[in-house]
N, C-alpha and C. Protein backbone atom coordinates (compact mmCIF):
# COMPACT_ATOMS: atom_id res chain seq x y z
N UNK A 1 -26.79 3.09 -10.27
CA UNK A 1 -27.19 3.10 -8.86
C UNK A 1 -27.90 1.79 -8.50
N UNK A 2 -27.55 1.16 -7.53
CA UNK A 2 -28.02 -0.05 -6.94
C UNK A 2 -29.40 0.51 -6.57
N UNK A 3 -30.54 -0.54 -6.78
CA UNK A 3 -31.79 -0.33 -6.50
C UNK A 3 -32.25 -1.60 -5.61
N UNK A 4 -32.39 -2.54 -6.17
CA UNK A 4 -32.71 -3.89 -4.93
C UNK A 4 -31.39 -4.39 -4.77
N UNK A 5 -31.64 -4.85 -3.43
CA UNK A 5 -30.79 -5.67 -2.48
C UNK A 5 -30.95 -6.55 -1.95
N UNK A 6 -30.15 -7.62 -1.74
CA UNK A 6 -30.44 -8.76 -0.92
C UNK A 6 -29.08 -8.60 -0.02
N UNK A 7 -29.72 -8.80 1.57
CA UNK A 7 -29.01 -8.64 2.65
C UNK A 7 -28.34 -10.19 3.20
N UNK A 8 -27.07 -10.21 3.03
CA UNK A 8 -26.62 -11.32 3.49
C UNK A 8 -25.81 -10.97 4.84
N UNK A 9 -25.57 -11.71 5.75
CA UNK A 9 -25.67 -11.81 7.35
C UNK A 9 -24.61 -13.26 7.64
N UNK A 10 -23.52 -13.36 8.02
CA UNK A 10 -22.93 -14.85 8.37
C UNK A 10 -22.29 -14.54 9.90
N UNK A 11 -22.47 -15.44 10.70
CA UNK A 11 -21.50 -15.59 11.71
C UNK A 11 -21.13 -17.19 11.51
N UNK A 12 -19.56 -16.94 12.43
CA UNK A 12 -18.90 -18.95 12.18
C UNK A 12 -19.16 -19.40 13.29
N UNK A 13 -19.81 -19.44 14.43
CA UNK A 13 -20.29 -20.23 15.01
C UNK A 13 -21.73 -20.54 16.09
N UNK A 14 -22.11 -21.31 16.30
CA UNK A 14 -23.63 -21.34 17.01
C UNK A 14 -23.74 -20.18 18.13
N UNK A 15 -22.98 -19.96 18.46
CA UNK A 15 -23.01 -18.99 19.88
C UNK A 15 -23.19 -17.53 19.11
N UNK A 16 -22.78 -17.37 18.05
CA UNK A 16 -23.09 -16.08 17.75
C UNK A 16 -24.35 -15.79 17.09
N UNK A 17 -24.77 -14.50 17.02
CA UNK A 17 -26.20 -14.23 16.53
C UNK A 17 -26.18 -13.12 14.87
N UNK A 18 -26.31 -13.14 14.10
CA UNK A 18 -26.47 -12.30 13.08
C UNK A 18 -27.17 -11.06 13.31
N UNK A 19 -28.02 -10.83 14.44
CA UNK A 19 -28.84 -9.61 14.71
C UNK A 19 -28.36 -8.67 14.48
N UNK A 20 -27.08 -7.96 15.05
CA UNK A 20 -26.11 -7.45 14.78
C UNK A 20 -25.98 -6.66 13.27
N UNK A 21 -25.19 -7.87 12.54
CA UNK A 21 -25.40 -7.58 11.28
C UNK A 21 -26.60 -7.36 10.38
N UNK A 22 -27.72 -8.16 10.80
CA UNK A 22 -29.02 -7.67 10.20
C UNK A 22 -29.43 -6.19 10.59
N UNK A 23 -29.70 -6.32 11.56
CA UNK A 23 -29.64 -4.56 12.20
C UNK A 23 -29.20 -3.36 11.49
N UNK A 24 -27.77 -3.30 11.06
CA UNK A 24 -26.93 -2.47 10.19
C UNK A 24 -27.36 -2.43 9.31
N UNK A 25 -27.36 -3.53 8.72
CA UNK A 25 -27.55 -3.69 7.17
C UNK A 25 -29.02 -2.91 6.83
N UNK A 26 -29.88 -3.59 7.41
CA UNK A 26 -31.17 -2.75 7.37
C UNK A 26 -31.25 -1.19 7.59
N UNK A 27 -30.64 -1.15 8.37
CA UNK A 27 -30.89 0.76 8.77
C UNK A 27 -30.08 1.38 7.32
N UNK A 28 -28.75 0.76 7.34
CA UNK A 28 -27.91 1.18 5.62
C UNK A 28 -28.72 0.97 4.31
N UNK A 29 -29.38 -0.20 4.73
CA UNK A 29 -29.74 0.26 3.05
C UNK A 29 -31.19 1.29 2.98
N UNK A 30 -31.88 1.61 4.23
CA UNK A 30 -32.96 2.31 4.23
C UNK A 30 -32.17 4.41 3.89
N UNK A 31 -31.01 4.48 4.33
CA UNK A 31 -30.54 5.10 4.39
C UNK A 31 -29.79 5.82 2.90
N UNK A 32 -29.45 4.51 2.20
CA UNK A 32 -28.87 4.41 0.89
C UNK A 32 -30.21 4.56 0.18
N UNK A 33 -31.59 4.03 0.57
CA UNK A 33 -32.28 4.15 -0.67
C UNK A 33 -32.39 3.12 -1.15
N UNK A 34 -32.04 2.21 -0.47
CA UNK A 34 -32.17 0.54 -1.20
C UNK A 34 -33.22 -0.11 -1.05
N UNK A 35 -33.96 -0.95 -1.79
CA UNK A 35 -34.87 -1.31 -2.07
C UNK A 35 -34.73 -3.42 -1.41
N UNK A 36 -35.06 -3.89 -0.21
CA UNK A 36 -34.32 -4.82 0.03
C UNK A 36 -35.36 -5.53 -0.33
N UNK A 37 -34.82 -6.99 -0.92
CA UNK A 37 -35.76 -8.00 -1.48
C UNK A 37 -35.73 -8.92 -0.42
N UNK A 38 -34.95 -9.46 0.38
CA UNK A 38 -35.03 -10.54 1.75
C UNK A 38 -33.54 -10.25 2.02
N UNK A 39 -33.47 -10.93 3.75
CA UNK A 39 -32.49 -11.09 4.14
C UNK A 39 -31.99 -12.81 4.19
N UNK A 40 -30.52 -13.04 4.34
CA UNK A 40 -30.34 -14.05 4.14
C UNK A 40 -29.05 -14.81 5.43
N UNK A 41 -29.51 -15.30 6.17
CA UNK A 41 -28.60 -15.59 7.31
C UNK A 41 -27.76 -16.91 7.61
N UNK A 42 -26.74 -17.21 7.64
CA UNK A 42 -26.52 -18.66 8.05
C UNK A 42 -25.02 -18.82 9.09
N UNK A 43 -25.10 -19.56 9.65
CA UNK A 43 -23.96 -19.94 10.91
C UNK A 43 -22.70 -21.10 9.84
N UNK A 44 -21.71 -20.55 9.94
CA UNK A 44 -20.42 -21.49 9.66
C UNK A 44 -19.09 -21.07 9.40
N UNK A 45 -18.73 -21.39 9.16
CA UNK A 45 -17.10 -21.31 9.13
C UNK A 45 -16.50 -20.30 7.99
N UNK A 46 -15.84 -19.36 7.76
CA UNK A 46 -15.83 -18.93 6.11
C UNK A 46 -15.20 -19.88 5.03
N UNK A 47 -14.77 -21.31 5.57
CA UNK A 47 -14.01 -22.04 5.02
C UNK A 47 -14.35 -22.84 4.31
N UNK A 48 -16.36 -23.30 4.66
CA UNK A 48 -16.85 -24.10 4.30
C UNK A 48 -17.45 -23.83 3.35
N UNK A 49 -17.90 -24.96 2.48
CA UNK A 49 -18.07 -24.55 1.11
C UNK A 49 -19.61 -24.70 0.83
N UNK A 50 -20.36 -25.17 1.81
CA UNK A 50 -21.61 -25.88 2.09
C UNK A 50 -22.65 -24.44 2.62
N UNK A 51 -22.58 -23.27 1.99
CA UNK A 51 -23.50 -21.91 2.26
C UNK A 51 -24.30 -22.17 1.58
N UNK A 52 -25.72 -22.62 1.91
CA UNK A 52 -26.55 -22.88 1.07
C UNK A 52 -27.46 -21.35 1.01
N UNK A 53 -27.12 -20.34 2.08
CA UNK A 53 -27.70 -19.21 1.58
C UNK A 53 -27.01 -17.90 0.73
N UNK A 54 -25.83 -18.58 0.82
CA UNK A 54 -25.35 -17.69 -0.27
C UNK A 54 -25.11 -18.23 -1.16
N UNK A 55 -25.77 -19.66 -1.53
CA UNK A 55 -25.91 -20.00 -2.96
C UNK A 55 -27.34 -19.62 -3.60
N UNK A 56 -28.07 -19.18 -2.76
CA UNK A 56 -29.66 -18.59 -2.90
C UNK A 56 -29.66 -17.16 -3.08
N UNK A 57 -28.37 -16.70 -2.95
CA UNK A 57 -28.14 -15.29 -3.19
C UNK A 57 -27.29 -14.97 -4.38
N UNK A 58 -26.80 -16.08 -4.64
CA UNK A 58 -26.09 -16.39 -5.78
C UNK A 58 -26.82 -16.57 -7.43
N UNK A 59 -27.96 -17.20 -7.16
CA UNK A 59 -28.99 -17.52 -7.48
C UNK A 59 -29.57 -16.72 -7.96
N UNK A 60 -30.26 -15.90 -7.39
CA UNK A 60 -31.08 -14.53 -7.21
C UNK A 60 -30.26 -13.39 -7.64
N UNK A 61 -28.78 -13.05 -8.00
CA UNK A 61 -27.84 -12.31 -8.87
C UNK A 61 -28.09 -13.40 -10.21
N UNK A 62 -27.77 -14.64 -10.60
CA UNK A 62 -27.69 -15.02 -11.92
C UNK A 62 -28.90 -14.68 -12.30
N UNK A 63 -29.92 -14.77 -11.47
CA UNK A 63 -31.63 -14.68 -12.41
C UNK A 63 -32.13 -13.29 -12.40
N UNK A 64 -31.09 -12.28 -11.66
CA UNK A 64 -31.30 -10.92 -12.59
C UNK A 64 -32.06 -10.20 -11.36
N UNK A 65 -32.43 -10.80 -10.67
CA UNK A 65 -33.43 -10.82 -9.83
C UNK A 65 -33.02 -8.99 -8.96
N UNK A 66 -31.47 -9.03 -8.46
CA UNK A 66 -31.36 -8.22 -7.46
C UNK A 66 -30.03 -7.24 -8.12
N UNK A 67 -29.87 -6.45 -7.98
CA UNK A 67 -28.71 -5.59 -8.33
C UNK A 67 -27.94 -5.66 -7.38
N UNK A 68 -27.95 -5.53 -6.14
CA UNK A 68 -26.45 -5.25 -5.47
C UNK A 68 -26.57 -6.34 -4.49
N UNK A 69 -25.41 -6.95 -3.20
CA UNK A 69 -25.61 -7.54 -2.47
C UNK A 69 -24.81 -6.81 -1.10
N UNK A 70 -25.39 -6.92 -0.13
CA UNK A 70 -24.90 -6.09 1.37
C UNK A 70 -24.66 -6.48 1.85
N UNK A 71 -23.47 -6.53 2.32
CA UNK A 71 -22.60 -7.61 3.66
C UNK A 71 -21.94 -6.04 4.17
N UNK A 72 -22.06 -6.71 5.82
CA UNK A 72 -21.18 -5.97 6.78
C UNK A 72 -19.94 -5.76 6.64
N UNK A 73 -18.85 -6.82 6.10
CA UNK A 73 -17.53 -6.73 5.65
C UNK A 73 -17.45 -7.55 4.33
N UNK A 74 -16.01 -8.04 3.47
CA UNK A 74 -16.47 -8.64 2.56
C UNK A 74 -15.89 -10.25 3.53
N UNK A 75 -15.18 -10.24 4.31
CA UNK A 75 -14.80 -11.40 4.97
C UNK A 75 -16.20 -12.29 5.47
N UNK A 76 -17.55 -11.76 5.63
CA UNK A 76 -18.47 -12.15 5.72
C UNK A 76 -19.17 -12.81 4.17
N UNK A 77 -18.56 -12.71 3.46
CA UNK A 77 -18.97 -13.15 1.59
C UNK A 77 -17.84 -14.03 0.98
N UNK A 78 -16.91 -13.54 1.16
CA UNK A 78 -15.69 -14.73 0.67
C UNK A 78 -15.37 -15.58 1.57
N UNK A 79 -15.54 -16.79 1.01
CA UNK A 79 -14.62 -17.61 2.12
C UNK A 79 -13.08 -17.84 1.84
N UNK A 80 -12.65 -16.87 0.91
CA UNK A 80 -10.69 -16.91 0.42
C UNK A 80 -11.12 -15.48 -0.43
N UNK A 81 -9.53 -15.26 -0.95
CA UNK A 81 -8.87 -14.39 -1.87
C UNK A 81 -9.54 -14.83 -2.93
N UNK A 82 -9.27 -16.17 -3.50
CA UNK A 82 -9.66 -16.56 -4.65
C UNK A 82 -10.94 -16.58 -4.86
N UNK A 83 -11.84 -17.13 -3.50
CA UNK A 83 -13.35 -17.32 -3.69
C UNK A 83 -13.91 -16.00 -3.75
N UNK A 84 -13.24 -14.88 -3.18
CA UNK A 84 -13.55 -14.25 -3.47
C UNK A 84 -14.04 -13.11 -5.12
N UNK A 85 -12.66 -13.26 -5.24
CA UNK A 85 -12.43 -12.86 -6.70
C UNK A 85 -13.11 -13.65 -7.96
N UNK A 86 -13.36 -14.57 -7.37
CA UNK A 86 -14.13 -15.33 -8.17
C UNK A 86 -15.48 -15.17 -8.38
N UNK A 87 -16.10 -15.27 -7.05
CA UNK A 87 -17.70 -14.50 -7.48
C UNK A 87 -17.97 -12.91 -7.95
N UNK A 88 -16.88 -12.37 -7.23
CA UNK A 88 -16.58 -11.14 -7.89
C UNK A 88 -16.78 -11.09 -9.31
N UNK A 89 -16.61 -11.81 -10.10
CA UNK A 89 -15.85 -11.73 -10.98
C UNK A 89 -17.50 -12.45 -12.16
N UNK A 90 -17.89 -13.40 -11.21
CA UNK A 90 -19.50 -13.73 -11.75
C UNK A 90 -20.61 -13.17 -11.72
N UNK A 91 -20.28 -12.35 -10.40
CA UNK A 91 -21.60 -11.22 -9.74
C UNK A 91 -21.48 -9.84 -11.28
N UNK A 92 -20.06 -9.88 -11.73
CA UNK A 92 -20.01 -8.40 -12.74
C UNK A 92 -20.74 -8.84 -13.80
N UNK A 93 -20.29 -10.33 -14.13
CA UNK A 93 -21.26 -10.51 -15.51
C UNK A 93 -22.45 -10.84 -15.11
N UNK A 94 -22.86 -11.08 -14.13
CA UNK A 94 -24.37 -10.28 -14.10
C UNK A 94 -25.14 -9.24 -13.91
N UNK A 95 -23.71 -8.22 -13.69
CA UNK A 95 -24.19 -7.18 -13.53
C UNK A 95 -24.58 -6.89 -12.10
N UNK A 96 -23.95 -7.51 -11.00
CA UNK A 96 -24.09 -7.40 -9.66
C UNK A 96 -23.01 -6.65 -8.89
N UNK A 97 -23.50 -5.70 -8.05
CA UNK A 97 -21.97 -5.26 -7.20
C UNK A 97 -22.36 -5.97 -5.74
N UNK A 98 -21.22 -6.31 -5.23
CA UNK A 98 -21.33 -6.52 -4.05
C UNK A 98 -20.99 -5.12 -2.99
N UNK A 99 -21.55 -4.94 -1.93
CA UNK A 99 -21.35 -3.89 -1.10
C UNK A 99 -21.15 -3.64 0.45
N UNK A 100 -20.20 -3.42 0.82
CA UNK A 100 -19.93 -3.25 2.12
C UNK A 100 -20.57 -2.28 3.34
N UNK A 101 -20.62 -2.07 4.49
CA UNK A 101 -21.21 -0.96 5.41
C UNK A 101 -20.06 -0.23 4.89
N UNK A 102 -18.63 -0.16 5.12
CA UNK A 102 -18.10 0.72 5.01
C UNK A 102 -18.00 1.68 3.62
N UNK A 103 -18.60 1.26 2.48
CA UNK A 103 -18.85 2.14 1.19
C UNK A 103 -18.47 1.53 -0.26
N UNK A 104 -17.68 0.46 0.28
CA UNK A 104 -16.83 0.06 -0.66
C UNK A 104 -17.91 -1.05 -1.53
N UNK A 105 -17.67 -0.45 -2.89
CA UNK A 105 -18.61 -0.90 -4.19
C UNK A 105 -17.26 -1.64 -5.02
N UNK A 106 -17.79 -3.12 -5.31
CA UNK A 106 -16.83 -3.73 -5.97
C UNK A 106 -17.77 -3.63 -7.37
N UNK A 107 -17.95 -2.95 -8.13
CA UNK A 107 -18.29 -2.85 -10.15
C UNK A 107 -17.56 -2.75 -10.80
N UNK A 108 -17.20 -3.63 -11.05
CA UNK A 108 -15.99 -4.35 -11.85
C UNK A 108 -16.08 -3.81 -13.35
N UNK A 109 -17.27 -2.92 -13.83
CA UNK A 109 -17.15 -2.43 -15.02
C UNK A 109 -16.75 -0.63 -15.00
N UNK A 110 -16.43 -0.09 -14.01
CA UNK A 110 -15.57 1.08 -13.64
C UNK A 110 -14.36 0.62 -13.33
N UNK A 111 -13.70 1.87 -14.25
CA UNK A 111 -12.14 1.64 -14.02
C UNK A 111 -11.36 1.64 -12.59
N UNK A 112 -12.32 2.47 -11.43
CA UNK A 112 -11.86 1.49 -9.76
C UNK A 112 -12.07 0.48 -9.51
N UNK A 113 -13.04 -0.31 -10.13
CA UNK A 113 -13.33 -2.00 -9.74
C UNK A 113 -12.44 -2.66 -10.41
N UNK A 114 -12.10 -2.47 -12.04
CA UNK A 114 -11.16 -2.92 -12.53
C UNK A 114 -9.43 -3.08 -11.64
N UNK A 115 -9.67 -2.15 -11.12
CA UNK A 115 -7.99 -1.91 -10.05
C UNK A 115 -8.29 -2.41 -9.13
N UNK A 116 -9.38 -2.95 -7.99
CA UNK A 116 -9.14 -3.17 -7.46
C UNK A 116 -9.12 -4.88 -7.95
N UNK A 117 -10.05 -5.13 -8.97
CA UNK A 117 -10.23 -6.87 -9.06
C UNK A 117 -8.75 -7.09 -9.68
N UNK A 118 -7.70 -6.24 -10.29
CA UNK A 118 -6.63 -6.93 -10.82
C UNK A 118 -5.56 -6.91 -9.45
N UNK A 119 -5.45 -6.04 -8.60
CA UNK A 119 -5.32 -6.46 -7.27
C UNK A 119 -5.53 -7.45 -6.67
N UNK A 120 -7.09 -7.87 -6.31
CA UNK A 120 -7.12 -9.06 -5.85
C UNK A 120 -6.45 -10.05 -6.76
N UNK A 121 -6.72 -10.03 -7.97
CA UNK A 121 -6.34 -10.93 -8.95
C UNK A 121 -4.71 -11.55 -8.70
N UNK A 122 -3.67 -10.71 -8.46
CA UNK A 122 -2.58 -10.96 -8.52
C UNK A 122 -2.36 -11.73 -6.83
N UNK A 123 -3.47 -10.62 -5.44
CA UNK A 123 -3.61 -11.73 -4.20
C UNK A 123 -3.62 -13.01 -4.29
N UNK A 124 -4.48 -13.52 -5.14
CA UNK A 124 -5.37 -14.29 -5.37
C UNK A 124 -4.10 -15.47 -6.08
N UNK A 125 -3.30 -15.41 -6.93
CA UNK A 125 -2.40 -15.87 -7.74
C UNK A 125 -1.29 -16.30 -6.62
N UNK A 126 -0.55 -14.68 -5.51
CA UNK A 126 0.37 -15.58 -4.62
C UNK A 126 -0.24 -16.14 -4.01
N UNK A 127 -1.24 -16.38 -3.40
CA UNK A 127 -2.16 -17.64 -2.45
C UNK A 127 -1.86 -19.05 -2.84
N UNK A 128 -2.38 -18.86 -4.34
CA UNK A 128 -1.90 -20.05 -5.19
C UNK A 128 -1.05 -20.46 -5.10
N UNK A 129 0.23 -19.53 -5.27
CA UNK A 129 1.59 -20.12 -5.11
C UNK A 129 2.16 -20.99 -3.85
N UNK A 130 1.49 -19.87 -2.63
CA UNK A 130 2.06 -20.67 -1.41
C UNK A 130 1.00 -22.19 -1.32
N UNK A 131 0.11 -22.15 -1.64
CA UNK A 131 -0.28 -23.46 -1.34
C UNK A 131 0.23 -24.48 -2.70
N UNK A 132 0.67 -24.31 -3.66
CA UNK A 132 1.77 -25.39 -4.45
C UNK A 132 2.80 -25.46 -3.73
N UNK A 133 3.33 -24.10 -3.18
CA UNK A 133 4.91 -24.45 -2.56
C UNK A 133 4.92 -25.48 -1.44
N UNK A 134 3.36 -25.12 -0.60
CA UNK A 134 3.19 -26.23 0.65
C UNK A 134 3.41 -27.51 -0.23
N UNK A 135 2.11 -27.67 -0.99
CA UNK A 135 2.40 -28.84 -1.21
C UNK A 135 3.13 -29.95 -1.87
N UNK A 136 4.44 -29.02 -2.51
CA UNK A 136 5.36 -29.47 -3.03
C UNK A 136 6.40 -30.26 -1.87
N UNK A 137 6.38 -28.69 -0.76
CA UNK A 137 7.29 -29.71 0.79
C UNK A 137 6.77 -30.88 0.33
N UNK A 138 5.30 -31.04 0.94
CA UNK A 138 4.58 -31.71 2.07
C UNK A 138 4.95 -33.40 0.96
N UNK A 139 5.13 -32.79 -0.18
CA UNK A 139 5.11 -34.40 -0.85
C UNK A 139 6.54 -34.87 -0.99
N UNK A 140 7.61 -33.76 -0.81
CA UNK A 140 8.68 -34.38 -0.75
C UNK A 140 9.36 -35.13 0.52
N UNK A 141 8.72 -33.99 1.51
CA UNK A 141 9.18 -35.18 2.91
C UNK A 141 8.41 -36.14 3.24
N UNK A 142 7.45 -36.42 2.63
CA UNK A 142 6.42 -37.73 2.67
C UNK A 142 7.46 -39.29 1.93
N UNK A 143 8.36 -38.03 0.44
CA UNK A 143 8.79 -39.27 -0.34
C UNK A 143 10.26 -39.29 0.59
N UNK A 144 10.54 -38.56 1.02
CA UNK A 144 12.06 -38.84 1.57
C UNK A 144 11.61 -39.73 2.78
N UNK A 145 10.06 -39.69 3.44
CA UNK A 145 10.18 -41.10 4.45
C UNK A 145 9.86 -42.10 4.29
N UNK A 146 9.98 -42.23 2.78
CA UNK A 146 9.53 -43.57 2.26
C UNK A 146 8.04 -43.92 1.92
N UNK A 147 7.32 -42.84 1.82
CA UNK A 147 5.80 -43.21 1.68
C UNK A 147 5.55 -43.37 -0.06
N UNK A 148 4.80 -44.39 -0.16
CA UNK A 148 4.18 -44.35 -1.74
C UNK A 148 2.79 -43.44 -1.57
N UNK A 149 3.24 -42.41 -2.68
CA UNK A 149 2.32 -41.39 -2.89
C UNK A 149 1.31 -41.79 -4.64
N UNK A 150 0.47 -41.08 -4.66
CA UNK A 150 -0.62 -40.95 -5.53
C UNK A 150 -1.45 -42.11 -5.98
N UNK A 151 -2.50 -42.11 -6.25
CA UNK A 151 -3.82 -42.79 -6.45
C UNK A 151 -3.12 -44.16 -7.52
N UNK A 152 -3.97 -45.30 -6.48
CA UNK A 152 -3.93 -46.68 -6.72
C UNK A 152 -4.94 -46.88 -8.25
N UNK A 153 -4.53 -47.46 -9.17
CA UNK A 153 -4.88 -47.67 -10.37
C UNK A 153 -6.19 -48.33 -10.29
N UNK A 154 -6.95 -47.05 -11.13
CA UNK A 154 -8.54 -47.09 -11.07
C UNK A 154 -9.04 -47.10 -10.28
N UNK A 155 -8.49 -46.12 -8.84
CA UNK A 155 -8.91 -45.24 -8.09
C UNK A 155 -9.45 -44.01 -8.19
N UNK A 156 -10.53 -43.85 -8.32
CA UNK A 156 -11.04 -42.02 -8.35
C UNK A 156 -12.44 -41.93 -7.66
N UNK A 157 -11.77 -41.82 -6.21
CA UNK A 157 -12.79 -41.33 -4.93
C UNK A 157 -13.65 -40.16 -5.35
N UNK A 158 -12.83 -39.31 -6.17
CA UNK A 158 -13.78 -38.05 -6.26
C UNK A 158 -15.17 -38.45 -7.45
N UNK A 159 -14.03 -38.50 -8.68
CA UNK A 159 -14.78 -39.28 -9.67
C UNK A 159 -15.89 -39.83 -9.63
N UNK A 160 -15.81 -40.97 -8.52
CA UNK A 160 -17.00 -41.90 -8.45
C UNK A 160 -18.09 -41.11 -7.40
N UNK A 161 -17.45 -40.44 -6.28
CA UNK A 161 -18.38 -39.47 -5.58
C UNK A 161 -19.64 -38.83 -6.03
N UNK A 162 -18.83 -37.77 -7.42
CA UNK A 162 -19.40 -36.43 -7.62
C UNK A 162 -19.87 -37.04 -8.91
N UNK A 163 -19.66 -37.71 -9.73
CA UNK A 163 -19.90 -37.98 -11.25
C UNK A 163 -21.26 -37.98 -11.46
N UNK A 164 -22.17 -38.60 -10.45
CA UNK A 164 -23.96 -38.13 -10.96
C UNK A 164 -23.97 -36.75 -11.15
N UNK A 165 -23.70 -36.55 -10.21
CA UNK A 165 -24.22 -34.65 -9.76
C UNK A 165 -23.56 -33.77 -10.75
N UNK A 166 -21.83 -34.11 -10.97
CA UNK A 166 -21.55 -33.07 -12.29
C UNK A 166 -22.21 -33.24 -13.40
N UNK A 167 -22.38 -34.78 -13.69
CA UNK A 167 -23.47 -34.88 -15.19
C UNK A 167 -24.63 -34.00 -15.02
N UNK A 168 -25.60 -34.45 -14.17
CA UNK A 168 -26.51 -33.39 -13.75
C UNK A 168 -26.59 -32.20 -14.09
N UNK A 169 -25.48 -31.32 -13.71
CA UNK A 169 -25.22 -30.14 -13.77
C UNK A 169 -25.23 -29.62 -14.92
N UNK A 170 -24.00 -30.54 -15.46
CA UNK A 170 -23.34 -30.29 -17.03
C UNK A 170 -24.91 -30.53 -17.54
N UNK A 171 -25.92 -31.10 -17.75
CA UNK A 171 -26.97 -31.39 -18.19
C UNK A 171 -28.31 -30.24 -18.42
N UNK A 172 -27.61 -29.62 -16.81
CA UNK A 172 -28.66 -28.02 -16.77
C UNK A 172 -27.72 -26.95 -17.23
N UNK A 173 -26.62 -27.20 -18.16
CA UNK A 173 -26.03 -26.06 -18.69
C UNK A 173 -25.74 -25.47 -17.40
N UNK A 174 -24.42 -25.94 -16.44
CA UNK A 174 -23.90 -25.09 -15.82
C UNK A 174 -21.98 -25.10 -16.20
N UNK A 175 -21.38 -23.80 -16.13
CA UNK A 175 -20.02 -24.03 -16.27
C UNK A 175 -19.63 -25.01 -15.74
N UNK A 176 -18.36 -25.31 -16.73
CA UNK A 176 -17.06 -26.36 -15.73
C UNK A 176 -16.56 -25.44 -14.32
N UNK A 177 -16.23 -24.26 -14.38
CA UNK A 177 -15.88 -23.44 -13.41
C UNK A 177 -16.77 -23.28 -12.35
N UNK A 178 -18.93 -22.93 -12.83
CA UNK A 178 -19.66 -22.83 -11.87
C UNK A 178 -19.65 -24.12 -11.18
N UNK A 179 -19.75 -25.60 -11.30
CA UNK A 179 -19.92 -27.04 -11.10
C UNK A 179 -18.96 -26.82 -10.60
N UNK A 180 -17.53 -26.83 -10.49
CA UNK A 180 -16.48 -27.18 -9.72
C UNK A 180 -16.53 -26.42 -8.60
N UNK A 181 -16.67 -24.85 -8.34
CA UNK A 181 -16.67 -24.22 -7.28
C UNK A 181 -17.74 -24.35 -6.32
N UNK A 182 -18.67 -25.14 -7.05
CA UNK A 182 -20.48 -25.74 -6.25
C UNK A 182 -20.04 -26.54 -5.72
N UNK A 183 -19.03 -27.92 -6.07
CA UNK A 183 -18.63 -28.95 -5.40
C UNK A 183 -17.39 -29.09 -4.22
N UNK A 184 -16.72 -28.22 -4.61
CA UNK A 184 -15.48 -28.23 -4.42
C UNK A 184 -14.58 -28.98 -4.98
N UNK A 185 -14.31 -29.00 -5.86
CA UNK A 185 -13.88 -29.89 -7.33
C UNK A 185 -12.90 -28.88 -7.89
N UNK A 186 -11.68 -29.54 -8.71
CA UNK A 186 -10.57 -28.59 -9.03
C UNK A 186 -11.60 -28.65 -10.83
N UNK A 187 -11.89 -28.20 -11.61
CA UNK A 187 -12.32 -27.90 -12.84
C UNK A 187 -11.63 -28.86 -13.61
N UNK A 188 -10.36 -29.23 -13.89
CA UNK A 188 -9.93 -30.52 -14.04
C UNK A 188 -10.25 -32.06 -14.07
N UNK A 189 -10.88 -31.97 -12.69
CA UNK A 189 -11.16 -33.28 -12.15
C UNK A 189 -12.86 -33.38 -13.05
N UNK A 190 -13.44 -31.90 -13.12
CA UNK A 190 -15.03 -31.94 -13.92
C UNK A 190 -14.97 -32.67 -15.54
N UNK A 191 -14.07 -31.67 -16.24
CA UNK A 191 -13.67 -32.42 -17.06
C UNK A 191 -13.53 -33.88 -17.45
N UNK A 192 -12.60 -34.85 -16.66
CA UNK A 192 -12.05 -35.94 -16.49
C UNK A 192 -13.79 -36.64 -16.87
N UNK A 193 -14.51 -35.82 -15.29
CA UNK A 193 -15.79 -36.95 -15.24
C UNK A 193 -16.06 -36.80 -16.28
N UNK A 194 -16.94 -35.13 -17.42
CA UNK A 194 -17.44 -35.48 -18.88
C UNK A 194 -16.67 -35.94 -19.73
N UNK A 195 -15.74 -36.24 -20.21
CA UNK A 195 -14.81 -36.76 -20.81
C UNK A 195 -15.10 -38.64 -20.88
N UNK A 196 -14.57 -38.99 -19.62
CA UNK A 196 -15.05 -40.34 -19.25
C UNK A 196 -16.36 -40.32 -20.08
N UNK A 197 -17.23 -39.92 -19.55
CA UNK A 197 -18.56 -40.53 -19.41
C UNK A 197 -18.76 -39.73 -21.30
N UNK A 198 -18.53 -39.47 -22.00
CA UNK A 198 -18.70 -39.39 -23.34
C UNK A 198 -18.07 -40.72 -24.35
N UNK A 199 -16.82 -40.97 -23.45
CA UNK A 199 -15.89 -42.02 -24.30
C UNK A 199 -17.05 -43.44 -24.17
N UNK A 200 -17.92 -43.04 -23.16
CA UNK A 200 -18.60 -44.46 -22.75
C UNK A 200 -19.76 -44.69 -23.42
């Protein structure tokens, strides 16, 4: 049984207000019996990768801190299929469920969480697909109009970008997987940087 909670709250743009969702959430978990540790609110897009309060909620699940997390829908917590399934998937090994108004408990260590995360799991996989298939078009009619495609030799925009900050990271013992999904970085490209920077 979920005992503390941390209430997370998003709308995507300035005109809207979270009250709404704070409102609910509060009366539900007084209702459930939940024990709420803070609420957590922020305005943006679900696309963007820059939630600095649901990296504080993120936070507060790795340090053990809170057992469950309360969102109004889960479209208010994922910003994709994949991002989703993905924290999903970090929140279990900490032993976190995430939780909806409408009832729905994602605990990935019951055999319904298990069905539903291999569900998403397989969502999560055709997503993948259609965005290789895009970008398989997108590079062939680029080469059929004559464009020279891929990175100019000893070019790496990202590389040189992010390379303090992943060392950093890699430094405070964080995954290749946690560091890449913090940055928006393919896990690949994390690699490349520790790799490099060991040969050196």
């Amino acid at each position: 049984m979920v005992q503390k909670v941390a209430i997370y709250c998003r709308v995507s743009t300035t005109d809207q207000s979270c009250s709404r969702q704070e409102r609910d959430l509060l009366d539900y978990a007084q209702k459930a019996g939940y024990s709420v540790v803070g609420v957590w609110k922020e305005t943006g897009s679900g696309t963007k990768n820059n939630r600095t309060q649901r990296k504080e909620v993120m936070s507060l699940a790795q340090a053990r801190k809170i057992d469950g997390i309360l969102v109004t829908e889960l479209t208010r917590w994922g910003r994709s299929t994949i991002d989703l399934i993905t924290t999903l998937q970090d929140l279990a090994h900490w032993g976190v469920s995430v939780i909806a108004t409408t009832g729905l408990q994602f605990d990935l260590t019951t055999p319904q969480g298990k069905l539903i995360a291999s569900v998403m799991a397989s969502l999560a996989e055709f997503e993948r697909d259609l965005v290789r298939e895009r970008v398989r078009s997108g590079l062939a009619a680029a080469k059929a109009k004559g464009k020279k495609l891929g990175r100019r030799p000893g070019q790496r925009v990202k590389a040189d970008k992010y390379g303090p900050k992943v060392l950093q990271m890699v430094s405070e013992g964080h995954s290749y997987r946690y560091i890449a999904r913090e940055l928006n970085l393919s896990k690949t490209t994390v690699n490349d940087i520790v790799q490099r920077q060991r040969r050196t």
